[in-house]
N, C-alpha and C. Protein backbone atom coordinates (compact mmCIF):
# COMPACT_ATOMS: atom_id res chain seq x y z
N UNK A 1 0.81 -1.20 0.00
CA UNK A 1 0.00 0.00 0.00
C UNK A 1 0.86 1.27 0.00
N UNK A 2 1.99 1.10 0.49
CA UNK A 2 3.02 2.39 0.76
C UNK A 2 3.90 2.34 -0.70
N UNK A 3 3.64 1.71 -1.22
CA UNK A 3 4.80 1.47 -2.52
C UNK A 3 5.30 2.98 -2.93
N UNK A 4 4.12 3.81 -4.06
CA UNK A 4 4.56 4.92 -4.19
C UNK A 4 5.10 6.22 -3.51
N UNK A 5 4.70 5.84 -1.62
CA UNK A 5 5.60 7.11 -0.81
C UNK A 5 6.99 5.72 -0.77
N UNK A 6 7.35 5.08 -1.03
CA UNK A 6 8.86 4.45 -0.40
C UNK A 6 9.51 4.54 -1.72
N UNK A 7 8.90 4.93 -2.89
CA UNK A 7 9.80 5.07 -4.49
C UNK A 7 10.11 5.96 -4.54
N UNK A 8 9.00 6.98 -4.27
CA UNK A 8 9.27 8.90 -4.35
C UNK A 8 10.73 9.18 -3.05
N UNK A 9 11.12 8.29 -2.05
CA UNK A 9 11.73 8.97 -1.39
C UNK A 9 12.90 8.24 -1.45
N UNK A 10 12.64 7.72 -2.41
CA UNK A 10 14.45 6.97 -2.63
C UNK A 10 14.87 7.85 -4.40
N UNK A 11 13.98 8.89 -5.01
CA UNK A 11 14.03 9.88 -5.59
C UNK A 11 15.48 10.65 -4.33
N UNK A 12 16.85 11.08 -5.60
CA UNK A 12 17.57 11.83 -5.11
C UNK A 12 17.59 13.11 -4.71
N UNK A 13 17.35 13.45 -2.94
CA UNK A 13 17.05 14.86 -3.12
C UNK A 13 18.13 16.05 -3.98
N UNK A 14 17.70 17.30 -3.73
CA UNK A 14 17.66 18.29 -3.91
C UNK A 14 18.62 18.78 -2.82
N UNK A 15 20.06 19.07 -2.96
CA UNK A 15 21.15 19.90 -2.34
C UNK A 15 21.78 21.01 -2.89
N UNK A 16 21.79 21.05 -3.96
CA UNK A 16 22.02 22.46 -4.07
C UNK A 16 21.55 22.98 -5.65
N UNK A 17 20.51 24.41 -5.19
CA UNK A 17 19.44 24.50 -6.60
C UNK A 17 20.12 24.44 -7.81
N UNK A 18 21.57 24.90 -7.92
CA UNK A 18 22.00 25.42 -9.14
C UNK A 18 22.71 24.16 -9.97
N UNK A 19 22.55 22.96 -9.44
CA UNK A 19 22.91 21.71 -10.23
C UNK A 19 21.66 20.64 -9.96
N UNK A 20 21.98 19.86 -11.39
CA UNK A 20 20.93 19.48 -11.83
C UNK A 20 19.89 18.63 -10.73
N UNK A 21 18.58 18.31 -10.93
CA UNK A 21 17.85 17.97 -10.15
C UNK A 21 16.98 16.65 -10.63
N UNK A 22 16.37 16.04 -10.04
CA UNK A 22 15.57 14.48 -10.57
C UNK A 22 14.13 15.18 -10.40
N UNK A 23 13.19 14.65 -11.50
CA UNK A 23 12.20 14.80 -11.57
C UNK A 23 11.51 13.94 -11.83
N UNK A 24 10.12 13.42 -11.79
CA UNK A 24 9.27 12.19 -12.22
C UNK A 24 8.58 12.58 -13.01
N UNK A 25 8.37 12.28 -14.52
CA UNK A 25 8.01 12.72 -15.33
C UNK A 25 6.70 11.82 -15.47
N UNK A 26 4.77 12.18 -15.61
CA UNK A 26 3.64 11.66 -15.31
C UNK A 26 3.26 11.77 -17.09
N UNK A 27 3.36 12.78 -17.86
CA UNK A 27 2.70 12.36 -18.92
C UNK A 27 4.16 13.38 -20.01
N UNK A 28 4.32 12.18 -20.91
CA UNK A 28 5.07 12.02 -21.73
C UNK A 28 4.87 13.42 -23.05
N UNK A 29 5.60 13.84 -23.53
CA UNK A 29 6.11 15.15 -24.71
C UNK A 29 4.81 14.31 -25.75
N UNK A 30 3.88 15.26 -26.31
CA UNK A 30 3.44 14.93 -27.43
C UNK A 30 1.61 14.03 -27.30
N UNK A 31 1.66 13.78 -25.73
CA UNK A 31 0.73 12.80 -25.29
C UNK A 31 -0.38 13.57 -25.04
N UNK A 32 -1.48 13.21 -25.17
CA UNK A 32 -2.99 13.59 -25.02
C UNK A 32 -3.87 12.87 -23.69
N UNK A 33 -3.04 12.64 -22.76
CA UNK A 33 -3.59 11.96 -22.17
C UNK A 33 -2.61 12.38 -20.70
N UNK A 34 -4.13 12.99 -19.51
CA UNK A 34 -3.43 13.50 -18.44
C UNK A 34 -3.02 12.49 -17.33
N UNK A 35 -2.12 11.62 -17.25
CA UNK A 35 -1.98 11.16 -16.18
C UNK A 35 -1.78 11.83 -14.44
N UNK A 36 -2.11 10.95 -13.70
CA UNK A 36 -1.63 11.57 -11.98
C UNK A 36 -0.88 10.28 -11.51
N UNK A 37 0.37 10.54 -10.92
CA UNK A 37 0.89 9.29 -9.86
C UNK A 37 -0.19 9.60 -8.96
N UNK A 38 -0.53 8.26 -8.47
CA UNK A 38 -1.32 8.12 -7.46
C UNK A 38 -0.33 7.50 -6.03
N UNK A 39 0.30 8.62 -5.12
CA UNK A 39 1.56 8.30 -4.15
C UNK A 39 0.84 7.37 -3.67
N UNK A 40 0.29 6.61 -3.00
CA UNK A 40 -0.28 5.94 -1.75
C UNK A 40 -0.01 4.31 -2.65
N UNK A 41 -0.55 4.49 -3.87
CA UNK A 41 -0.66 2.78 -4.84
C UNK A 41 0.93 2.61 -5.52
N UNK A 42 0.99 4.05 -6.02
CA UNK A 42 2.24 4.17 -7.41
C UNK A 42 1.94 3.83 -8.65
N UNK A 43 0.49 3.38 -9.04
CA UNK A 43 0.19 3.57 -10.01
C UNK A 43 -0.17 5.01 -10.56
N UNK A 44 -0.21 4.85 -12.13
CA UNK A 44 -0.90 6.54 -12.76
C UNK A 44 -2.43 5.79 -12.88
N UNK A 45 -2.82 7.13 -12.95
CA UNK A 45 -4.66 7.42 -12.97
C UNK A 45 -4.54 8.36 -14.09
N UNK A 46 -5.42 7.41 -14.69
CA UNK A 46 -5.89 8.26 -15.99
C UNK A 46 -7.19 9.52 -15.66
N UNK A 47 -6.60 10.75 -15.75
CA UNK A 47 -7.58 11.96 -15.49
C UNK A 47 -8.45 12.09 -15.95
N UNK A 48 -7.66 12.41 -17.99
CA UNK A 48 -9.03 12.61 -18.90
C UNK A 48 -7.75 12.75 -20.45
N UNK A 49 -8.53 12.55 -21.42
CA UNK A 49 -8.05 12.51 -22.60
C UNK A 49 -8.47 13.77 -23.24
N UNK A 50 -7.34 14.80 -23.17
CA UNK A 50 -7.87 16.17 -23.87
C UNK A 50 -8.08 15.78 -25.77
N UNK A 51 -8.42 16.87 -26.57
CA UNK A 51 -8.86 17.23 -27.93
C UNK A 51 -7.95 16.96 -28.54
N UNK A 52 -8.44 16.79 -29.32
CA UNK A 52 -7.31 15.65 -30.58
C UNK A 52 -6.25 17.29 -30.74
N UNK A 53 -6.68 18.47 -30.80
CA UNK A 53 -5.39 19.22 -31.27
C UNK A 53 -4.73 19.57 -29.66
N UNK A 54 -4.64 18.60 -28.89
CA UNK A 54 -3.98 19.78 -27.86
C UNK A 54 -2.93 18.44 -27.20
N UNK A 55 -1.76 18.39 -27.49
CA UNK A 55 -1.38 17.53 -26.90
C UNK A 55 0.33 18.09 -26.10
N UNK A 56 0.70 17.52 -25.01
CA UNK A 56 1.53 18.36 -23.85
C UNK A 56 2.80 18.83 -24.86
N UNK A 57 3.34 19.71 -24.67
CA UNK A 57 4.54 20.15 -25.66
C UNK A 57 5.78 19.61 -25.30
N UNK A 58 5.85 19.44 -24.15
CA UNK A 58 7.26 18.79 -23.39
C UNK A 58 6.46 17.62 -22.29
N UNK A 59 7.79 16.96 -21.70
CA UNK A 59 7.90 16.15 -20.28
C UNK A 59 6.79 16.72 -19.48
N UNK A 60 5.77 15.95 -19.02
CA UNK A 60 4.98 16.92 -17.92
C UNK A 60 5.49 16.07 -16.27
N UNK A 61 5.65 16.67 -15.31
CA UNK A 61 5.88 16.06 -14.52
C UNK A 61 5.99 17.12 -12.73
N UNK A 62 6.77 16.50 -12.22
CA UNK A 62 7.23 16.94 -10.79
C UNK A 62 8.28 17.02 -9.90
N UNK A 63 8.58 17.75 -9.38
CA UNK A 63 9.99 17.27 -8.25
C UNK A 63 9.52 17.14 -6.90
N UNK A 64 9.76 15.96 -6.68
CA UNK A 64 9.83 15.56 -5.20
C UNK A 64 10.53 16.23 -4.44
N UNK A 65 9.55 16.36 -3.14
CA UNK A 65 9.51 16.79 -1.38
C UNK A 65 9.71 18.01 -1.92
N UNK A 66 8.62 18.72 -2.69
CA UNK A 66 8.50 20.18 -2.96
C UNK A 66 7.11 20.30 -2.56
N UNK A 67 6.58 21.59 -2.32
CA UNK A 67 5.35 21.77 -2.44
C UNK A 67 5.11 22.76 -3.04
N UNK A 68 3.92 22.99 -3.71
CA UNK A 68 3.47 24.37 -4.61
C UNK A 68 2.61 24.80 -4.14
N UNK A 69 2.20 26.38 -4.66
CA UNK A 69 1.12 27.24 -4.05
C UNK A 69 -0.42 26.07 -3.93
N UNK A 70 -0.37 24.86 -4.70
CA UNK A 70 -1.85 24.08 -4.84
C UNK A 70 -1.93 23.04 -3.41
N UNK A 71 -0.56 23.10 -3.13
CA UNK A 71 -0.40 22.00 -1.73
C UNK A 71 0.31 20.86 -2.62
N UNK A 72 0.05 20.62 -4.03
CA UNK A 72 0.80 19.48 -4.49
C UNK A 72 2.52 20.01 -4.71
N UNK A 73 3.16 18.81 -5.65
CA UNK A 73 4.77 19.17 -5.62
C UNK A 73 4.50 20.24 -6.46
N UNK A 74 5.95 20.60 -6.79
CA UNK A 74 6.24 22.12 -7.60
C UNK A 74 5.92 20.84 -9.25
N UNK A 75 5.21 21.49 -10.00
CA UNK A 75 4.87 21.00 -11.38
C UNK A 75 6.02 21.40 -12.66
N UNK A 76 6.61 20.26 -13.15
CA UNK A 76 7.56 21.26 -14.38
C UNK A 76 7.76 20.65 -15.75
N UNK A 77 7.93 21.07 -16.55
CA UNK A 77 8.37 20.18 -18.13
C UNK A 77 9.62 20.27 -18.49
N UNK A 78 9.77 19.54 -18.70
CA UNK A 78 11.26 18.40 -19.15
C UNK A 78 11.22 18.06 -20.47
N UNK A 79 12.82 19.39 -21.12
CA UNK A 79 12.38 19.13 -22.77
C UNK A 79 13.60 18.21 -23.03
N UNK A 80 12.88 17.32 -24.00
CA UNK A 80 13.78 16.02 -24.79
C UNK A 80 13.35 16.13 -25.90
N UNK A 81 14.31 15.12 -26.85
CA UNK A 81 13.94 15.10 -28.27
C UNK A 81 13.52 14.07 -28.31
N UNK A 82 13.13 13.43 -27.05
CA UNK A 82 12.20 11.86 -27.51
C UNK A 82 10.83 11.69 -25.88
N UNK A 83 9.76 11.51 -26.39
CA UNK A 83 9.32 11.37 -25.21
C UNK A 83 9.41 10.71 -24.20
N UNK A 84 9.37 10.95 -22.88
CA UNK A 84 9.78 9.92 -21.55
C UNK A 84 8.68 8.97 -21.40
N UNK A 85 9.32 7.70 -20.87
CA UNK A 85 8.14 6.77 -20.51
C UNK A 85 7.18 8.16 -18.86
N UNK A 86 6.25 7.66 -18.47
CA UNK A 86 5.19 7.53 -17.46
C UNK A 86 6.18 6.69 -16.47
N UNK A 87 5.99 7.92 -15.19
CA UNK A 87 7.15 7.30 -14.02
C UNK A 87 8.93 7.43 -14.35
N UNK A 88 9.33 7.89 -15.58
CA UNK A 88 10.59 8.03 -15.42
C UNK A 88 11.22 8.79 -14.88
N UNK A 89 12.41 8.83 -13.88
CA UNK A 89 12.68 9.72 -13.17
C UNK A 89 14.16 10.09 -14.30
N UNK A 90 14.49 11.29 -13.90
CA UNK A 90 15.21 12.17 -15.19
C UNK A 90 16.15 13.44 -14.74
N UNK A 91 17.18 13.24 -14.58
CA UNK A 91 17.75 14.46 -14.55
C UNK A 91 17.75 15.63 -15.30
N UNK A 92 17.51 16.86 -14.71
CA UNK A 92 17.13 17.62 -15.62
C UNK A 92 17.48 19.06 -14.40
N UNK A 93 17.96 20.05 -15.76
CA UNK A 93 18.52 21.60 -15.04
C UNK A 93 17.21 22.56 -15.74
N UNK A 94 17.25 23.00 -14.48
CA UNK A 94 16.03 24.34 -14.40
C UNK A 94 16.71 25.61 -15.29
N UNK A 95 15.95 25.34 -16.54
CA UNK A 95 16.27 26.93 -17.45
C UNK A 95 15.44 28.01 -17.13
N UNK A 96 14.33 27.83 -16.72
CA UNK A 96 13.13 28.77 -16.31
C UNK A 96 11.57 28.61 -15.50
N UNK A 97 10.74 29.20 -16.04
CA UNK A 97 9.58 29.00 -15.16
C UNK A 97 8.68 29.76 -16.02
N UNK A 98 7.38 29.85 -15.68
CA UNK A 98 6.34 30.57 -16.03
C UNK A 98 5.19 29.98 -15.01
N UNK A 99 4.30 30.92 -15.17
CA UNK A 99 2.80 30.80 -14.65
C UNK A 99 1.77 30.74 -15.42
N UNK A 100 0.74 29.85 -14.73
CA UNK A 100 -0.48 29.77 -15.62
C UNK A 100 -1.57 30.51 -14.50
N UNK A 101 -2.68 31.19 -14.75
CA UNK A 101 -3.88 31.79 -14.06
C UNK A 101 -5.08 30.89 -14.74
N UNK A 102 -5.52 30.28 -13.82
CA UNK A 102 -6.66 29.61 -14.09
C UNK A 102 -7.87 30.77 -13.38
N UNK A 103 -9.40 30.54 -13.71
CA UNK A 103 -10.25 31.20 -13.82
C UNK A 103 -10.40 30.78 -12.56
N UNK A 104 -11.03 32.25 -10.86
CA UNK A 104 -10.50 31.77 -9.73
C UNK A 104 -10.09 30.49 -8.99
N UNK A 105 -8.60 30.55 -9.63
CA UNK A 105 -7.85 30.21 -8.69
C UNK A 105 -6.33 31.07 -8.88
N UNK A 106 -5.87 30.48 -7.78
CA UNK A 106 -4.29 32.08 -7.66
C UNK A 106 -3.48 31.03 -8.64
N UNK A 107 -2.41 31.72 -9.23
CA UNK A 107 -1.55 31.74 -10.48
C UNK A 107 -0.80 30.88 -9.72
N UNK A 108 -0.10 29.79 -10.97
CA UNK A 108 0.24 28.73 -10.35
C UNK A 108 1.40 28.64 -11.34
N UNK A 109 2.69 28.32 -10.34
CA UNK A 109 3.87 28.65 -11.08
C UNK A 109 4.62 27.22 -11.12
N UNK A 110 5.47 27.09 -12.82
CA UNK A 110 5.71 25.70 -13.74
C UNK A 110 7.14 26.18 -13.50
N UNK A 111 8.06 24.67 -13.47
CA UNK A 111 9.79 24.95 -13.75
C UNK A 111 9.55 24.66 -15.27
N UNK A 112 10.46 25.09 -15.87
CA UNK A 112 11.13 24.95 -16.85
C UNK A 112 12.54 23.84 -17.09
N UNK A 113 12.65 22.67 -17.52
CA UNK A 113 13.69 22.39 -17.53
C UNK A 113 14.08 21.75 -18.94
N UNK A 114 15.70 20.95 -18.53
CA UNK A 114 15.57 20.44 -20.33
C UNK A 114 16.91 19.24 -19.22
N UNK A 115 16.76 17.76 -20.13
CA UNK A 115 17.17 16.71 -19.64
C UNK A 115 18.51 16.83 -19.99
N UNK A 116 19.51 16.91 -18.59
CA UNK A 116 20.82 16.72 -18.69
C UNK A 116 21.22 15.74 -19.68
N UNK A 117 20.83 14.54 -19.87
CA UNK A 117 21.18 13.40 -20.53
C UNK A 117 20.93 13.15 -22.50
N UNK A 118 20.07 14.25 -22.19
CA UNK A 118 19.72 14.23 -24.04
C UNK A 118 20.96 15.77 -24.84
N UNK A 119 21.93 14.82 -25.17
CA UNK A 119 22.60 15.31 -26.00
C UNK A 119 22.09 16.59 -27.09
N UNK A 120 20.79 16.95 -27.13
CA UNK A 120 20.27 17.89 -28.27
C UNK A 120 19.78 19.36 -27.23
N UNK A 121 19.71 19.22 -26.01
CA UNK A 121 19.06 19.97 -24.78
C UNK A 121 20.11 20.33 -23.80
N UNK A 122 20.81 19.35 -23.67
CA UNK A 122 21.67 19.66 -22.17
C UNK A 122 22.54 20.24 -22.23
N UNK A 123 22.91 21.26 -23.50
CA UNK A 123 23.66 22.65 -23.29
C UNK A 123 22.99 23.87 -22.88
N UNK A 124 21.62 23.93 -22.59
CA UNK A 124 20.56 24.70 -22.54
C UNK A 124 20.78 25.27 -20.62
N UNK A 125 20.94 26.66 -20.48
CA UNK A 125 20.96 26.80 -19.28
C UNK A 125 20.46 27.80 -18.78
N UNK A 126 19.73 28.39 -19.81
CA UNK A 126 18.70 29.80 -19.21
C UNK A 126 17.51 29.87 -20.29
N UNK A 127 16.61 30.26 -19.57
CA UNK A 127 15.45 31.05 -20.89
C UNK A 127 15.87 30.92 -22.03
N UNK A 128 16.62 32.09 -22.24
CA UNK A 128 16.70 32.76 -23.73
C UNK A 128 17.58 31.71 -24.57
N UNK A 129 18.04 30.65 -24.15
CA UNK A 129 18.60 29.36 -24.88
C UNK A 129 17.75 28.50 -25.92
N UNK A 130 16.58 28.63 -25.18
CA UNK A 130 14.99 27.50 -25.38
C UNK A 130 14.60 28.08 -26.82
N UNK A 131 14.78 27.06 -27.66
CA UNK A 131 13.76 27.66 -28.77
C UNK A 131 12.99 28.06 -28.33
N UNK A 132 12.55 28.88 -29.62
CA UNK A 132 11.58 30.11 -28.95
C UNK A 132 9.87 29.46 -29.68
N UNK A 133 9.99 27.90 -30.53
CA UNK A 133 9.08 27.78 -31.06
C UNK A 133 8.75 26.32 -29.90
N UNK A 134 9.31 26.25 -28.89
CA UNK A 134 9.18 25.34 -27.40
C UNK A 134 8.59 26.44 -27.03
N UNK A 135 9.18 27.06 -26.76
CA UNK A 135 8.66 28.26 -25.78
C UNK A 135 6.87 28.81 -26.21
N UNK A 136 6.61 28.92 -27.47
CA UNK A 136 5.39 29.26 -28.11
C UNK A 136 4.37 28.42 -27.82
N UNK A 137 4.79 27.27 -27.88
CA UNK A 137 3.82 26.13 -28.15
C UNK A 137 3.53 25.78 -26.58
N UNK A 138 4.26 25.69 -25.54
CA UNK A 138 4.13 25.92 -24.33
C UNK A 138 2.99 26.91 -23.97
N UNK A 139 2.92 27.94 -24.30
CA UNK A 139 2.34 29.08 -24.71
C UNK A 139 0.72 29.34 -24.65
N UNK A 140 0.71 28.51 -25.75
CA UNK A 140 -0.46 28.30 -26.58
C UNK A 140 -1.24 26.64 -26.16
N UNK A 141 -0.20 25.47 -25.44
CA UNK A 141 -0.91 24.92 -25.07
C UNK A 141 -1.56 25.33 -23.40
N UNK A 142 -0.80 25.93 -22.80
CA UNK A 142 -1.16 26.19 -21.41
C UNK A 142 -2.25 27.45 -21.68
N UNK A 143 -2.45 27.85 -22.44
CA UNK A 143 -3.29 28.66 -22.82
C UNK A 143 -5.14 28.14 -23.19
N UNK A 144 -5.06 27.20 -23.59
CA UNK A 144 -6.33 26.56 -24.25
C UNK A 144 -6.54 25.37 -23.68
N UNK A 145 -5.55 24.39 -22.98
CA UNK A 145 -5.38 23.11 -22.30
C UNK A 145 -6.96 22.97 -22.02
N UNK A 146 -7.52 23.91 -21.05
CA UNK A 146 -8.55 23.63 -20.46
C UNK A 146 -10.03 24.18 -21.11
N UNK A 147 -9.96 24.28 -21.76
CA UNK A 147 -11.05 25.29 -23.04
C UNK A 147 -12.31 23.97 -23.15
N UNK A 148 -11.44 22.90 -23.57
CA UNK A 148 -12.98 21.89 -23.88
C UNK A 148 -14.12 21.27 -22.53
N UNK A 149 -13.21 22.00 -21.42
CA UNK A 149 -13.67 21.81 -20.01
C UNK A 149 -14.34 22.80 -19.70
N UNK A 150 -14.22 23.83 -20.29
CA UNK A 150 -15.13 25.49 -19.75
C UNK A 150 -14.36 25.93 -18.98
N UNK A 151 -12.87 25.66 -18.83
CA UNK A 151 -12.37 26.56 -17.97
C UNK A 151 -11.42 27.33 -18.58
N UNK A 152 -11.26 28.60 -18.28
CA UNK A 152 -10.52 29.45 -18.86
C UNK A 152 -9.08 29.57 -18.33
N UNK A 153 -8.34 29.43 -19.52
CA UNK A 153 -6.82 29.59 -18.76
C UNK A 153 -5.68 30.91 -18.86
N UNK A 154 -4.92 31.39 -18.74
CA UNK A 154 -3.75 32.20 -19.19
C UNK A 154 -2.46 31.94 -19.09
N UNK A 155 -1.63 32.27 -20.41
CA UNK A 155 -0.85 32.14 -19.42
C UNK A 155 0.14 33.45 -19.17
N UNK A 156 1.08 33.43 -17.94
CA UNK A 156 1.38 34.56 -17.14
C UNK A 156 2.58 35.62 -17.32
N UNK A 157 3.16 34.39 -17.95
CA UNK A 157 4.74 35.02 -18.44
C UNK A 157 5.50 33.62 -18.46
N UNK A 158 7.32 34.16 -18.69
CA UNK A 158 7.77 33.19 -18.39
C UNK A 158 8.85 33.98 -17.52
N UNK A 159 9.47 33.80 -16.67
CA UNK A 159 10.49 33.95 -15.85
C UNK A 159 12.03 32.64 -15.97
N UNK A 160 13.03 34.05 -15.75
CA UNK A 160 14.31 33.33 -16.21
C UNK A 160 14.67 32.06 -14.89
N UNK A 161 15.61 31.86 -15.13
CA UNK A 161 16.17 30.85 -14.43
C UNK A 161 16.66 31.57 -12.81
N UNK A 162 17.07 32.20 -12.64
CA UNK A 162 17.33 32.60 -11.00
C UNK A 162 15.85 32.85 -10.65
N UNK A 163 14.90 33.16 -11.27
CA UNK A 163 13.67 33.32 -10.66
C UNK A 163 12.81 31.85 -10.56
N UNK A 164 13.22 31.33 -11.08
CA UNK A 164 12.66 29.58 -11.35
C UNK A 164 13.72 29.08 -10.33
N UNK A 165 14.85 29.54 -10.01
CA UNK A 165 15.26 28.99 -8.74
C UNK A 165 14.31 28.95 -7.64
N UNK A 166 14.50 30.32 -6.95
CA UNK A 166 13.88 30.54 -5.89
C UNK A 166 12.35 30.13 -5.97
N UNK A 167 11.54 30.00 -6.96
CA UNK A 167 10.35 28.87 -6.61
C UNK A 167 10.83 28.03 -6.11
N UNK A 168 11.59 26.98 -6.63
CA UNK A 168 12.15 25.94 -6.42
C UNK A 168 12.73 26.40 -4.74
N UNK A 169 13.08 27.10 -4.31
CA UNK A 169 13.84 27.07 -2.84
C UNK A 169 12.50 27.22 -2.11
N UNK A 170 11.40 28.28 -2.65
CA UNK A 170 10.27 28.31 -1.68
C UNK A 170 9.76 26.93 -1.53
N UNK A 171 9.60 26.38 -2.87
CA UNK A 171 8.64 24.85 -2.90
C UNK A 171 9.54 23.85 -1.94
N UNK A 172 11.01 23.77 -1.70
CA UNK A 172 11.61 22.95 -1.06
C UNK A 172 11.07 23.10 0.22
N UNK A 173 11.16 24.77 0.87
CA UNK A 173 11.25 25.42 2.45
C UNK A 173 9.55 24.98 3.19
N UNK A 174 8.59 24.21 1.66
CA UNK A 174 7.11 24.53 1.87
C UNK A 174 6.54 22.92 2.13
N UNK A 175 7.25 22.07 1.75
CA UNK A 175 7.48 20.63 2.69
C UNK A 175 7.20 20.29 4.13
């Protein structure tokens, strides 16, 4: 019954923000389909299957023993040139951040990262590195994601990498 809290915590923490970090990546670059780890089983739960045009632009996922403004972990995408399995854990350096504003509720802030290990990404170490047609499509999906649901989304900006730190230090301090 404990399976998924005894996997998440053998996940390597987090010692110092400015080198790279492990993340668990829940729904795969390109996928239409929202998964959730479910901590308590460790299986994923299938949420819901968004619109044939809207599918995640990068890695969707999380970093463990963080918490975010929602009470869940800090939420982030993980860019590769191939999609991650569901449950892969992944090293990956924080280039940035942005926020999304959902219709009331308070603005809810995303890392930005790109996978140490994929040779096409892991020279990438700030914002302004990121294609800018990643960056768009990010954009435009966090923008409409929730449209066939009636809920309205925005999104907020994107913020560089020392500012996508210190989320990351609040989400650690919020554990």
């Amino acid at each position: 019954m404990q399976y998924g809290k005894q996997w998440l915590k053998k996940v390597r923490k987090i010692e110092k923000l400015d080198k790279p970090l492990v993340a668990v990546c829940e729904i795969p670059a390109r996928s239409r389909c929202k998964y959730k780890l479910d901590k308590k089983t460790g299986h994923l739960e299938l949420g819901r299957i968004m619109a044939h045009n809207c599918a995640y632009p990068a890695n969707y996922g999380f970093v463990p023993r963080t918490r975010s403004s929602d009470g869940e972990e800090l939420d982030l995408l993980v860019i590769t040139s191939e999609p991650l399995l569901p449950l892969t854990t992944v090293e990956c350096t924080v280039v940035g951040g942005f926020v999304i504003k959902e219709q009331k509720q308070p603005p809810e802030r995303k890392l930005l990262a790109v996978a140490t290990r994929d040779p096409s990404v892991c020279d990438k170490q700030d914002l302004d590195e990121v294609d800018e047609k990643v960056r768009k499509d990010i954009e435009a999906f966090f923008s409409t994601y929730k449209r066939v649901e009636g809920i309205a989304t925005e999104f907020g900006g994107w913020s560089k990498r020392a500012e996508a730190l210190t989320w990351l230090q609040e989400a650690l301090t919020g554990v």
